[in-house]
Protein backbone atom coordinates (compact mmCIF):
# COMPACT_ATOMS: atom_id res chain seq x y z
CA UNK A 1 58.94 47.16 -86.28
CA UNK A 2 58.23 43.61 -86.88
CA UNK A 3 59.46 41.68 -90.12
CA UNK A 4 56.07 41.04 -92.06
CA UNK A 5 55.41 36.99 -92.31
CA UNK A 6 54.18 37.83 -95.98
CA UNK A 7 57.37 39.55 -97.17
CA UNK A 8 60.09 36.97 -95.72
CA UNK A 9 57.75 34.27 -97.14
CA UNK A 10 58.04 35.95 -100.54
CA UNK A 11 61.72 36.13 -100.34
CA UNK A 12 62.16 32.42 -99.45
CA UNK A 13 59.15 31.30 -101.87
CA UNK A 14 62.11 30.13 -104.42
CA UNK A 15 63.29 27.77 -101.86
CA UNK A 16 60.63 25.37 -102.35
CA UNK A 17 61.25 23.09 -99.46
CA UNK A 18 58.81 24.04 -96.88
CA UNK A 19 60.27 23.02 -94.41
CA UNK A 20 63.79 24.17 -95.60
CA UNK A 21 61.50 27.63 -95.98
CA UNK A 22 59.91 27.17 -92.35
CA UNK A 23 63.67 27.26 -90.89
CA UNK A 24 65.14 30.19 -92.55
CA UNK A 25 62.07 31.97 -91.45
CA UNK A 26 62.46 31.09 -87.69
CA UNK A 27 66.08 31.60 -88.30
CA UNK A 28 65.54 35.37 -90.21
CA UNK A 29 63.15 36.49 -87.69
CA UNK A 30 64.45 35.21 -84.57
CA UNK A 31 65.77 37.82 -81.46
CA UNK A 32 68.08 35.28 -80.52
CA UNK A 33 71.42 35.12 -82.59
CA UNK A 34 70.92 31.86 -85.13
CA UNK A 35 74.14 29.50 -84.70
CA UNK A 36 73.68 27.81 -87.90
CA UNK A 37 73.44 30.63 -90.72
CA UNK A 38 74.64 29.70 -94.03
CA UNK A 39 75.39 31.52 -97.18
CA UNK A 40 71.65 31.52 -98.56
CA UNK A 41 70.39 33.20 -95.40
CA UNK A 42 73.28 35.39 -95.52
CA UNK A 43 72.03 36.44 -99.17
CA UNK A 44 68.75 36.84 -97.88
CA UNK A 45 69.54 39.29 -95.11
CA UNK A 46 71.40 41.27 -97.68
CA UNK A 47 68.22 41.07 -100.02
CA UNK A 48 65.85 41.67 -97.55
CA UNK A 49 67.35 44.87 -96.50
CA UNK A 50 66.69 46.28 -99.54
CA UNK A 51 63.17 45.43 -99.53
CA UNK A 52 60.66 48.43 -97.97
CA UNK A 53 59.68 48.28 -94.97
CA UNK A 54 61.83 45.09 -94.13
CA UNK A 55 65.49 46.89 -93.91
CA UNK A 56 64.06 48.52 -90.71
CA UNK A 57 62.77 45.62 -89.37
CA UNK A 58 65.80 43.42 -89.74
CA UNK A 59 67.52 46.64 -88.20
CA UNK A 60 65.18 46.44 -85.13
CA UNK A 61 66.21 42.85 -84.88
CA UNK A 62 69.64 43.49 -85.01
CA UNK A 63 69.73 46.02 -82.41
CA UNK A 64 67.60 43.69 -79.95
CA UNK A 65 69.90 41.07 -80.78
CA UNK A 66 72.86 42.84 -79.65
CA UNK A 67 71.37 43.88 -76.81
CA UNK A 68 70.38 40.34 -75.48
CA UNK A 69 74.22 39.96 -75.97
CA UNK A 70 75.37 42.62 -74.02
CA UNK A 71 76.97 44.12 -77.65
CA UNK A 72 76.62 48.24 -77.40
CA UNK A 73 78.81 48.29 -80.37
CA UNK A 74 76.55 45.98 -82.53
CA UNK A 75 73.61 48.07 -81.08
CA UNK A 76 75.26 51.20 -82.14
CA UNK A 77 75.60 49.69 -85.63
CA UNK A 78 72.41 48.03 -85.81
CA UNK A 79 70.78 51.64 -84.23
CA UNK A 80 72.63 53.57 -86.92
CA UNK A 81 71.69 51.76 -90.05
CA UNK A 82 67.80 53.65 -89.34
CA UNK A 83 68.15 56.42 -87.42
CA UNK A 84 69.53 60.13 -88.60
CA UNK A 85 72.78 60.25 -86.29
CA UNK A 86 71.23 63.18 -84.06
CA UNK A 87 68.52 60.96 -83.17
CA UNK A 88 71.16 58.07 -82.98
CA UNK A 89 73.05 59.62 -80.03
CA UNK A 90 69.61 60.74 -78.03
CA UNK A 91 68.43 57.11 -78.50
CA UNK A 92 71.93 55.82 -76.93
CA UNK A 93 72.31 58.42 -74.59
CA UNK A 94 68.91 57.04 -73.05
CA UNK A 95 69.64 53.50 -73.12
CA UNK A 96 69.78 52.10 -69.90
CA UNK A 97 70.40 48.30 -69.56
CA UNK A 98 68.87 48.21 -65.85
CA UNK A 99 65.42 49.01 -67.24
CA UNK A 100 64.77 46.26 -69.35
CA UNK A 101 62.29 43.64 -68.46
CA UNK A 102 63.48 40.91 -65.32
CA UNK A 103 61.88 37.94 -65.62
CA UNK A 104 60.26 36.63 -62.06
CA UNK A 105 62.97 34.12 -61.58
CA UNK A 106 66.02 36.44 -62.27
CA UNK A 107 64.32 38.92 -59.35
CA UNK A 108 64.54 35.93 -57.17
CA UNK A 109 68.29 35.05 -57.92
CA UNK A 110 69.22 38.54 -57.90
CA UNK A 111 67.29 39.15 -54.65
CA UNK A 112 69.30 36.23 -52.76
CA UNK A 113 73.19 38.08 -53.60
CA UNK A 114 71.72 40.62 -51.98
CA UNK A 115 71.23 42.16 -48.08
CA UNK A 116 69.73 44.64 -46.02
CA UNK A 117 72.14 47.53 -45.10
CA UNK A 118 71.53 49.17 -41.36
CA UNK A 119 71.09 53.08 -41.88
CA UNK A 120 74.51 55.01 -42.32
CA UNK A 121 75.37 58.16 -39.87
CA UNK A 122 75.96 61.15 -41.69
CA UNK A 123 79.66 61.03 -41.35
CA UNK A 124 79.68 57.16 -42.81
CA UNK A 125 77.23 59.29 -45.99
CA UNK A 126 79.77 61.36 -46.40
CA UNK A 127 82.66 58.98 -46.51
CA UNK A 128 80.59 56.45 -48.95
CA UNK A 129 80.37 60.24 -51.22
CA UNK A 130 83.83 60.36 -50.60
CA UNK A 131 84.85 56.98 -51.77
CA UNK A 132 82.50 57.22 -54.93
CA UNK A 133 80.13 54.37 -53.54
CA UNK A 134 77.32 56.82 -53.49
CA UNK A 135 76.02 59.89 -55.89
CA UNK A 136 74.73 61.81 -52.55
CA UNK A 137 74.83 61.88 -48.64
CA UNK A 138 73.13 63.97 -46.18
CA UNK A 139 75.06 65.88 -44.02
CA UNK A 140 74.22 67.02 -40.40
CA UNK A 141 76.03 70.81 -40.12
CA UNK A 142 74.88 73.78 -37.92
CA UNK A 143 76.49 76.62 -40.72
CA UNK A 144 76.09 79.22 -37.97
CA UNK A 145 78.91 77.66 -36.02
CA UNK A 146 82.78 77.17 -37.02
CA UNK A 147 82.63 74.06 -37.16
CA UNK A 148 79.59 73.33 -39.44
CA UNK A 149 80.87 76.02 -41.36
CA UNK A 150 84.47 74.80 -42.18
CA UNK A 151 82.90 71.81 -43.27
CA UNK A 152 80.50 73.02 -45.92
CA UNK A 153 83.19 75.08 -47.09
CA UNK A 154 85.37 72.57 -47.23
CA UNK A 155 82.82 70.25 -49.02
CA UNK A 156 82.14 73.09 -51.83
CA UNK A 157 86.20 73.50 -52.74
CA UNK A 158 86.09 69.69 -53.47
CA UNK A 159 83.82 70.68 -56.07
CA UNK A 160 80.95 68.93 -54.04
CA UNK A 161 77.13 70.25 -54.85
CA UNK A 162 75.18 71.61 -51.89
CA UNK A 163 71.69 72.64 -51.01
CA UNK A 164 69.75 72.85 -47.73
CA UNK A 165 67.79 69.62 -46.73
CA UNK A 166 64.01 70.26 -47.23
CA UNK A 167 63.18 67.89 -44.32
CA UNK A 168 65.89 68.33 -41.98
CA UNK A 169 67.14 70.91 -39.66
CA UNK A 170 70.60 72.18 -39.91
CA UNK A 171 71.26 68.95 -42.21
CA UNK A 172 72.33 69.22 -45.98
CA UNK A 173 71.96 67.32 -49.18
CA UNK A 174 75.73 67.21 -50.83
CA UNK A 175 75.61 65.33 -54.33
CA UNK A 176 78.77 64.71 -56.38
CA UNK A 177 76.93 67.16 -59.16
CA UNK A 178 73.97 69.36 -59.57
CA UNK A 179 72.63 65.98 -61.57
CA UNK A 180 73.24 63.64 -58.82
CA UNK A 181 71.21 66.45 -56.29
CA UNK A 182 68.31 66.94 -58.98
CA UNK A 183 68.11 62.68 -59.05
CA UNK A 184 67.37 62.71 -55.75
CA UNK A 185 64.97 65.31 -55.98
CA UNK A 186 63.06 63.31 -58.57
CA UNK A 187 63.33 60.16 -56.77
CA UNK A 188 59.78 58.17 -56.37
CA UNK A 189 60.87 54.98 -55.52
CA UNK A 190 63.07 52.63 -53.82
CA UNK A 191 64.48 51.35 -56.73
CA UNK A 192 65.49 55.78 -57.74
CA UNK A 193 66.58 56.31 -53.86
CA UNK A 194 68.89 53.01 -53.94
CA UNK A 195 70.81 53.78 -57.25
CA UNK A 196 71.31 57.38 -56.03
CA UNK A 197 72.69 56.31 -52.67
CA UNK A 198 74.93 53.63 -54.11
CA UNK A 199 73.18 50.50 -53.39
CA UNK A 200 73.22 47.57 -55.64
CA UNK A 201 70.02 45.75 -58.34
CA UNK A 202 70.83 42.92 -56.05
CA UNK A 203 70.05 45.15 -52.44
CA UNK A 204 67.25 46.93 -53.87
CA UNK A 205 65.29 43.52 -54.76
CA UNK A 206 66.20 41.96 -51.37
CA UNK A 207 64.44 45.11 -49.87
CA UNK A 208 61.58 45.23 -52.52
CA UNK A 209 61.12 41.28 -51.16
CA UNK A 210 61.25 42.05 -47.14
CA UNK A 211 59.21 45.12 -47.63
CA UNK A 212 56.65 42.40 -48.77
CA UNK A 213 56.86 40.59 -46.06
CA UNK A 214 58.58 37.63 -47.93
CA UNK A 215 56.16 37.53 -50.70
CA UNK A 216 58.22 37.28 -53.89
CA UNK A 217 55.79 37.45 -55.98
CA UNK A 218 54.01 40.69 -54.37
CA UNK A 219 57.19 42.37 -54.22
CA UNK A 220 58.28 41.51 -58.08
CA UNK A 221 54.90 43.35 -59.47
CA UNK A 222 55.93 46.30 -57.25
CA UNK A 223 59.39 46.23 -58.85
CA UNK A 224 58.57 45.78 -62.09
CA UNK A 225 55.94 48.86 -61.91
CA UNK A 226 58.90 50.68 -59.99
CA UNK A 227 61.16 49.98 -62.46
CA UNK A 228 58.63 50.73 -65.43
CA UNK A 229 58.19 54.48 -63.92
């Protein structure tokens, strides 16, 4: 909700230095945390947030603040001081850092710390699982013979989730949950197959980019409408 231009001017209207007026302004409504507050603006954000329809706003602010400076506690805080706590919880629970906006340039640095992995065997799958690198793995295992058995077994008393590949013969889809299996399931881009198989932001963009071709730009459109799915 954006802080209305008419009721911050209002507020500051006793200033009367317009330029003095023109500062606290950018100073009130700006998403980047001001470095120069003093105690008249701090009287003002106490003020304003009793004013309808502004206490939200400066609330909204607050939380996007935070979140430009990597605070989940001042989020929390800034979150809680609008919503019921119910919705509070649902709203952090669905926070996700990763899917904020990326700027063109900061795909392009984030592209270059990253590589191109060759295609793991089932057995290095299962070992990434193992290690916690990696939410899934499919595993090649013929259950009608000892051996494929024993290992499926053996994969379920680790507490390991199982279910039959859907594209693969005698191969199987073994997720550290029923969650991580159902993620996979769901998974319509590189970006959702990636995070599920452990790789990193900074792997995913180098592949968005060679998929391209090269072409940064092409490939940071497809990322960002990836990423906005």
């Amino acid at each position: 909700m954006p802080v209305r231009r008419e009721q911050v001017a209002a507020a500051l209207k006793y200033l009367g230095d317009k330029a003095d007026v023109k500062r606290r302004y950018e100073r009130l409504t700006s998403l980047d945390q001001p470095q120069d507050t003093d105690a008249i603006d701090m009287a003002l954000e106490m003020g304003g947030s009793l004013v309808p329809g502004v206490g939200p706003a400066l609330a909204a602010r607050d939380f996007e603040r935070a979140r430009r400076a990597d605070d989940p506690a001042g989020m929390a805080m800034a979150g809680a001081s609008v919503l019921p706590l119910g919705k509070l919880v649902g709203a952090l629970k669905g926070y996700d850092p990763t899917m904020q906006k990326i700027t063109e340039t900061e795909f392009e640095a984030l592209a270059k710390t990253g590589k191109i992995h060759t295609a793991k065997t089932s057995k290095q799958e299962l070992e990434s699982l193992r290690k916690g690198q990696s939410e899934v793995a499919e595993v090649r295992a013929n259950a009608d013979t000892v051996e494929g058995d024993e290992l499926l077994q053996s994969l379920k008393q680790e507490g390991y989730a199982i279910e039959p590949s859907p594209i693969a013969f005698d191969s199987w889809i073994v997720g550290k949950n029923e969650k991580a299996i159902s993620k996979l399931k769901n998974a319509k881009s590189p970006i959702d197959f990636g995070r599920v198989y452990g790789y990193s932001d900074a792997d995913i963009a180098q592949f968005y980019i060679r998929r391209r071709g090269g072409d940064k730009r092409s490939a940071f459109r497809e990322y960002l409408e990836d990423l906005a799915e």
